[in-house]
PDB file of N, CA and C in Angstrom:
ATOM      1  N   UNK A   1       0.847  -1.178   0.000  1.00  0.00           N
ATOM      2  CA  UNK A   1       0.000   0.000   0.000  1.00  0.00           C
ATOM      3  C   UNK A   1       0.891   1.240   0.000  1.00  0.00           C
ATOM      4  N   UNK A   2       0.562   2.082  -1.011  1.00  0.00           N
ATOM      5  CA  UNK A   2       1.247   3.302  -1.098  1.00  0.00           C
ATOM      6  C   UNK A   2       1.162   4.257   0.191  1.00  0.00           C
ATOM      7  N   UNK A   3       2.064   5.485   0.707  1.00  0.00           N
ATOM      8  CA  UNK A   3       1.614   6.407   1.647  1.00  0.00           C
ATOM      9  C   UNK A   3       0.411   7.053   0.957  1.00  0.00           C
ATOM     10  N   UNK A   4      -0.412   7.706   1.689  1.00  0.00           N
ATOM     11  CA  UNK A   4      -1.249   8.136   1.890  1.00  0.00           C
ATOM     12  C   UNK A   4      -0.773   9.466   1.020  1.00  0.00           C
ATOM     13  N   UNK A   5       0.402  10.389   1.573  1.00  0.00           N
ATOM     14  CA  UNK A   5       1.088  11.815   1.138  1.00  0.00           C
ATOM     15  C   UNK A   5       1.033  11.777  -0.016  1.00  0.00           C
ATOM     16  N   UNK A   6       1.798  10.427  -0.382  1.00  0.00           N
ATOM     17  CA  UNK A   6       1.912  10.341  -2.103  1.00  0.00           C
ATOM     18  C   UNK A   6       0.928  10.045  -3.368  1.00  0.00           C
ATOM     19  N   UNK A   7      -0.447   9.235  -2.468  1.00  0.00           N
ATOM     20  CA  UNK A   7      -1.499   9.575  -3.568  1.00  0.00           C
ATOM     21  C   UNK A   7      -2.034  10.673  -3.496  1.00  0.00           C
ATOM     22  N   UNK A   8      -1.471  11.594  -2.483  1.00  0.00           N
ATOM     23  CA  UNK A   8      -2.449  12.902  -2.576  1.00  0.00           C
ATOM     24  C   UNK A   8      -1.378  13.779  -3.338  1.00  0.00           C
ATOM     25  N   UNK A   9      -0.349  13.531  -3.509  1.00  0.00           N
ATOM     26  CA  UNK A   9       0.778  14.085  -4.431  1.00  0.00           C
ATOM     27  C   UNK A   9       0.400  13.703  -5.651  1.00  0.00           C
ATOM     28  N   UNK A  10       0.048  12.648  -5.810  1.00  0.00           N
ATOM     29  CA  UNK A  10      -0.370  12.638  -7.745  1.00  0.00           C
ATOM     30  C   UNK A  10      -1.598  12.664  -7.823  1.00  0.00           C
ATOM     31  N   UNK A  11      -2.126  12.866  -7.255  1.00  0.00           N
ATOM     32  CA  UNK A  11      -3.608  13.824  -8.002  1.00  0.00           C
ATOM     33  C   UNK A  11      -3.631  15.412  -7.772  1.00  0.00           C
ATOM     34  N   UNK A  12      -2.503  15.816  -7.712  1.00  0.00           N
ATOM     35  CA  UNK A  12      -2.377  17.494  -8.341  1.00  0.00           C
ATOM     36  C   UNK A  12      -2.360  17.642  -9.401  1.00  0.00           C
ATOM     37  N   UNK A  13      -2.711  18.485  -9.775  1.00  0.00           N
ATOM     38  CA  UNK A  13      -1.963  18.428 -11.317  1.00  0.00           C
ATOM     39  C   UNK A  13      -0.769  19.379 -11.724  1.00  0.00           C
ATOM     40  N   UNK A  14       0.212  18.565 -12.037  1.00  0.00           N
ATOM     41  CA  UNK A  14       1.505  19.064 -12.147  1.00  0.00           C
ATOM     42  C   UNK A  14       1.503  20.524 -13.249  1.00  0.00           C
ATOM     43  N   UNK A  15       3.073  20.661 -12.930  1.00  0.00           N
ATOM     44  CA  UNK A  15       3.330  21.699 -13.656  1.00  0.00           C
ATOM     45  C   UNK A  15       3.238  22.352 -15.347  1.00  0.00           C
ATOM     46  N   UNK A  16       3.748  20.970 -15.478  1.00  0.00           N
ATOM     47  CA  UNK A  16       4.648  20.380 -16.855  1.00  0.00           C
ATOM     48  C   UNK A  16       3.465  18.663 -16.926  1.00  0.00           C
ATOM     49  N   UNK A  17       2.917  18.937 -18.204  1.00  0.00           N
ATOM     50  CA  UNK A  17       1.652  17.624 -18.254  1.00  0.00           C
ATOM     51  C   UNK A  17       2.979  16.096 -18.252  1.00  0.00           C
ATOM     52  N   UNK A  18       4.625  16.486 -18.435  1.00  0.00           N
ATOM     53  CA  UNK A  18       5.169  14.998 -18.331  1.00  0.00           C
ATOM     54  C   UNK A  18       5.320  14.647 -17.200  1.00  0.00           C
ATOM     55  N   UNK A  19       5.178  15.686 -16.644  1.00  0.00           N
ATOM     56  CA  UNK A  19       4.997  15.240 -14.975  1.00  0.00           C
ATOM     57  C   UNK A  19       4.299  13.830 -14.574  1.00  0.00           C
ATOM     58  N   UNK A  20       3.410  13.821 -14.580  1.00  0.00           N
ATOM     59  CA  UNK A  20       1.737  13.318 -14.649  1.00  0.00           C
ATOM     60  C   UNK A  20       2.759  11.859 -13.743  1.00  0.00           C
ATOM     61  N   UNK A  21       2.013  11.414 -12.508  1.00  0.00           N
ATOM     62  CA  UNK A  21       2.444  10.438 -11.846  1.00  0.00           C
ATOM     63  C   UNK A  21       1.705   9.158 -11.868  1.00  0.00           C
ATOM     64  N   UNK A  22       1.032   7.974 -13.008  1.00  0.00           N
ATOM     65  CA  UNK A  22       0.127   7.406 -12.554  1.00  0.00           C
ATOM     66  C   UNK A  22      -0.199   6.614 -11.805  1.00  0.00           C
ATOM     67  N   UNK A  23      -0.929   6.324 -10.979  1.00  0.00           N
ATOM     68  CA  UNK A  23      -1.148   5.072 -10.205  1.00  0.00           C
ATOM     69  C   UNK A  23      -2.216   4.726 -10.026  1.00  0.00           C
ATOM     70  N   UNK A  24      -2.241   3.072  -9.860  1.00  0.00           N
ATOM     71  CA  UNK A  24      -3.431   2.545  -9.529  1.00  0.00           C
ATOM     72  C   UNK A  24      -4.072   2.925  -8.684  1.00  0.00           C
ATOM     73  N   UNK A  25      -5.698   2.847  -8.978  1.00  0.00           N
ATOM     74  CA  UNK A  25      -6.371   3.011  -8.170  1.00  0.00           C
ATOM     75  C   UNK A  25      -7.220   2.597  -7.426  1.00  0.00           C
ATOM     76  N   UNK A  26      -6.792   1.500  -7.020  1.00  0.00           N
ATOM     77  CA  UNK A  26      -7.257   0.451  -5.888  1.00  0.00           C
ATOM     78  C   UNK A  26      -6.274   0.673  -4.895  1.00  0.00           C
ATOM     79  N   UNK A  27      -4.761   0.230  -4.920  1.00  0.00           N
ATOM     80  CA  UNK A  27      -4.184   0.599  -4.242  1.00  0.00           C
ATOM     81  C   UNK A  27      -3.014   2.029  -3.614  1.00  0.00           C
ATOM     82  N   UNK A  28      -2.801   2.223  -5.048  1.00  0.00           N
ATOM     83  CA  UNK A  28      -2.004   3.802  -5.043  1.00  0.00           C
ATOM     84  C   UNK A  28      -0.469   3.034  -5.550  1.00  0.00           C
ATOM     85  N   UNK A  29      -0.056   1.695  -6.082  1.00  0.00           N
ATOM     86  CA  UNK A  29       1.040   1.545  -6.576  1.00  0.00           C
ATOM     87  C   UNK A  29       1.251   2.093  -8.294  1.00  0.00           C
ATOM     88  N   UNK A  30       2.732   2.785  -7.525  1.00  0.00           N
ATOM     89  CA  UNK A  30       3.261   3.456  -9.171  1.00  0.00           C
ATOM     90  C   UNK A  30       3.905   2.812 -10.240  1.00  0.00           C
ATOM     91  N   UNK A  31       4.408   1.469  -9.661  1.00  0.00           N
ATOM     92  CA  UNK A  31       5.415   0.385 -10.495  1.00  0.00           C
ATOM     93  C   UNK A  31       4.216  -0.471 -11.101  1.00  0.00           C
ATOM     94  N   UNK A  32       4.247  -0.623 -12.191  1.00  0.00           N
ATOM     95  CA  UNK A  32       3.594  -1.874 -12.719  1.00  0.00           C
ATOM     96  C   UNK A  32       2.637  -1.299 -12.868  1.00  0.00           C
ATOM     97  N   UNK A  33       1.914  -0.100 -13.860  1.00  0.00           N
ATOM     98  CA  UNK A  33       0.844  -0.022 -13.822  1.00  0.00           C
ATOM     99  C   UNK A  33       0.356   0.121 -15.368  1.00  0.00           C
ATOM    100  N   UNK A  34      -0.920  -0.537 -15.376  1.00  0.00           N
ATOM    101  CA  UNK A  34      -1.446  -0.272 -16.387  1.00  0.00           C
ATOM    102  C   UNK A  34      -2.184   0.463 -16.928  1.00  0.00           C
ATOM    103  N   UNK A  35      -1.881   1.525 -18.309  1.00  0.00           N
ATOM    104  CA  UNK A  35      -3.035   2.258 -18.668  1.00  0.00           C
ATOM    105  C   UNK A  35      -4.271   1.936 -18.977  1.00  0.00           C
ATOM    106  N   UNK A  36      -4.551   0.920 -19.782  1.00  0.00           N
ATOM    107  CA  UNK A  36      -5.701   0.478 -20.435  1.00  0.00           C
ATOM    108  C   UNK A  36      -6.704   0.390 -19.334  1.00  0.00           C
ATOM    109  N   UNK A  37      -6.316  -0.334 -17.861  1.00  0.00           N
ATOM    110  CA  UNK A  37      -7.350  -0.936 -16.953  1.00  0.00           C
ATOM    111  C   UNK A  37      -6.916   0.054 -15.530  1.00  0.00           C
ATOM    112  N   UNK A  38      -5.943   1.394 -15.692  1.00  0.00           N
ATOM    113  CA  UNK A  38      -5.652   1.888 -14.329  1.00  0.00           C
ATOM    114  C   UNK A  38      -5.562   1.843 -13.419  1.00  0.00           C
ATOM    115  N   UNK A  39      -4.860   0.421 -13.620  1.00  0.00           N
ATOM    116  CA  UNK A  39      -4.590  -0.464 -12.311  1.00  0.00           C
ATOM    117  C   UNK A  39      -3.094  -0.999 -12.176  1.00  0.00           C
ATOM    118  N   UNK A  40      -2.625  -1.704 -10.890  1.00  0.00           N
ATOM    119  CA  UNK A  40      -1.296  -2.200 -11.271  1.00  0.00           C
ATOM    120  C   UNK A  40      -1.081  -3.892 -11.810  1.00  0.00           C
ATOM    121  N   UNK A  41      -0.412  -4.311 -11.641  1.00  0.00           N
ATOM    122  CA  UNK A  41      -0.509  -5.628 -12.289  1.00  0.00           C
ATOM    123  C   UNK A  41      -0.493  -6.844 -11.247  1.00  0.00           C
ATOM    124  N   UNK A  42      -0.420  -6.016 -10.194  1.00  0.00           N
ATOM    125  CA  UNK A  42      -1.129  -7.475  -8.623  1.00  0.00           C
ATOM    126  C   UNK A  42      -2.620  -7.347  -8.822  1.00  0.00           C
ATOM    127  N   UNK A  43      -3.180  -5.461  -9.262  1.00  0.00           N
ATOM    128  CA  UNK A  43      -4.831  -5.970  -8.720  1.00  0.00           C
ATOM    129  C   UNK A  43      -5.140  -6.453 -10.035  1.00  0.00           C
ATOM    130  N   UNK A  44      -4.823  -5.992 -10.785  1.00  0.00           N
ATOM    131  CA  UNK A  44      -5.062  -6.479 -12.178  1.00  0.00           C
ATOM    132  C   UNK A  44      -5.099  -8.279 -12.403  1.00  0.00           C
ATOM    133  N   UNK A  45      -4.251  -8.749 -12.170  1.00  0.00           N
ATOM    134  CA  UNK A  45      -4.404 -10.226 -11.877  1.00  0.00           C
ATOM    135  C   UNK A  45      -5.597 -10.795 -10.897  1.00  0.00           C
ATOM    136  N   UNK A  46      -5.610  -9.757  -9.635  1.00  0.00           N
ATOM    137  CA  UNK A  46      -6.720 -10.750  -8.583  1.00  0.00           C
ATOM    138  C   UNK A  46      -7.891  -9.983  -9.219  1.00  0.00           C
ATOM    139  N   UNK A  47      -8.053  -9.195  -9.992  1.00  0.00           N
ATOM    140  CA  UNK A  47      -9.758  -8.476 -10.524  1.00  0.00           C
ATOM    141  C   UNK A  47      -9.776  -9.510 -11.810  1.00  0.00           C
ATOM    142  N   UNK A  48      -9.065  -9.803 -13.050  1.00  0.00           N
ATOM    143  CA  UNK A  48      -8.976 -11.098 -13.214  1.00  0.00           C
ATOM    144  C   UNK A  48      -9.485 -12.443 -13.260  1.00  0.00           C
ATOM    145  N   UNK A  49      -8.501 -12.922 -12.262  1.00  0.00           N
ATOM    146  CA  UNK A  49      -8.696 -14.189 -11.065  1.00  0.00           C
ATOM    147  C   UNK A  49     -10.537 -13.977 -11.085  1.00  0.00           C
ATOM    148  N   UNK A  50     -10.724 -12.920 -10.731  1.00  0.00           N
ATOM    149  CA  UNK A  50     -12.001 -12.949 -10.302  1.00  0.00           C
ATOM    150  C   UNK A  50     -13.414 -12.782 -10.915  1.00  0.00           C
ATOM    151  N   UNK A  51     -13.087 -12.626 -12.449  1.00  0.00           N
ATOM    152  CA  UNK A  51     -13.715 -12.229 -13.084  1.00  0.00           C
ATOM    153  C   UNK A  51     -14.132 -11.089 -12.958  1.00  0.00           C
ATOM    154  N   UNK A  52     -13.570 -10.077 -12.779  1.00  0.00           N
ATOM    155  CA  UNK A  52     -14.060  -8.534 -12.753  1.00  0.00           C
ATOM    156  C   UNK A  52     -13.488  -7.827 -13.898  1.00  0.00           C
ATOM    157  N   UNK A  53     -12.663  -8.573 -14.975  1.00  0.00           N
ATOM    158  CA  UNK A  53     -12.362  -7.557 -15.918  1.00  0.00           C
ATOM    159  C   UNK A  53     -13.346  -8.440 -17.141  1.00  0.00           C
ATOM    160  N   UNK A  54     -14.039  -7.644 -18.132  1.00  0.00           N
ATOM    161  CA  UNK A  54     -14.686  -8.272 -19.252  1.00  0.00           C
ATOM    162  C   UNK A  54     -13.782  -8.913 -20.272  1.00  0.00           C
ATOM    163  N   UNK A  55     -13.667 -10.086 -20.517  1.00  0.00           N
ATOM    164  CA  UNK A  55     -12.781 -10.287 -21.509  1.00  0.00           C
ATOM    165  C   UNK A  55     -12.001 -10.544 -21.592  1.00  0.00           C
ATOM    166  N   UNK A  56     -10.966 -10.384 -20.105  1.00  0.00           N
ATOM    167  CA  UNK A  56      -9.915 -11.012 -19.457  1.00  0.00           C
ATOM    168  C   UNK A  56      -9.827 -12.787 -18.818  1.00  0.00           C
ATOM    169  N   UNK A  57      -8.901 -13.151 -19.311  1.00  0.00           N
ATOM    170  CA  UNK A  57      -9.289 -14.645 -18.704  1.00  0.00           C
ATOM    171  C   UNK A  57      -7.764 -15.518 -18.761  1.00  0.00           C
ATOM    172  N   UNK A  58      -7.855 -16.593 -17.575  1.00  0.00           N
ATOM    173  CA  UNK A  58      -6.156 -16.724 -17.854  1.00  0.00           C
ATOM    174  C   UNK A  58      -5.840 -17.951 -18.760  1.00  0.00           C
ATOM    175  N   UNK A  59      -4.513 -17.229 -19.059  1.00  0.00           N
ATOM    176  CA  UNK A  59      -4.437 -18.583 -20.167  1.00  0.00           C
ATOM    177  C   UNK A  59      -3.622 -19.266 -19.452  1.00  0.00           C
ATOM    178  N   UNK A  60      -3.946 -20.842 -20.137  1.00  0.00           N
ATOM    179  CA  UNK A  60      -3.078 -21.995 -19.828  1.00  0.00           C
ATOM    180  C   UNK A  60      -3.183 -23.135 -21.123  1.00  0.00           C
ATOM    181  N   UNK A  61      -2.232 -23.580 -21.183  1.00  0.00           N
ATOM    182  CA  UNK A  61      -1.817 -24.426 -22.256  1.00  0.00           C
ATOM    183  C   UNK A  61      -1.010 -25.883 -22.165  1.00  0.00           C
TER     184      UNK A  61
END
C-alpha cells in the first residue's frame, strides 16, 4: 500500500503535463501499472482471477 502523502501528491496536477504520476487506483502503486485498466498488475491479476475484468481470462496451455 502506497503512503497516503503520495497519492495525494499525484492527483495534483503538475506543472509540466510529463509530470503526470500514474497510479493505480485500488491501491495507489506506481510500479507496474497499467493504462488500459488503471490499475497495477497485482490488482489487475486478482480483478482477473475474479472475473471482474470483461474479456480477461487466464491462459493456460
Amino acid at each position: 500500500m502506497a503512503r497516503k502523502a503520495l497519492i495525494a501528491k499525484a492527483k495534483l496536477k503538475p506543472k509540466y503535463s510529463t509530470r503526470i504520476i500514474r497510479r493505480c487506483q485500488i491501491c495507489g502503486r506506481s510500479k507496474g501499472y497499467m493504462r488500459k485498466f488503471h490499475v497495477c498488475r497485482i490488482c489487475f491479476r486478482e480483478m482477473a482471477r475474479q472475473g471482474q475484468l470483461p474479456g480477461i481470462k487466464k491462459s493456460s496451455w
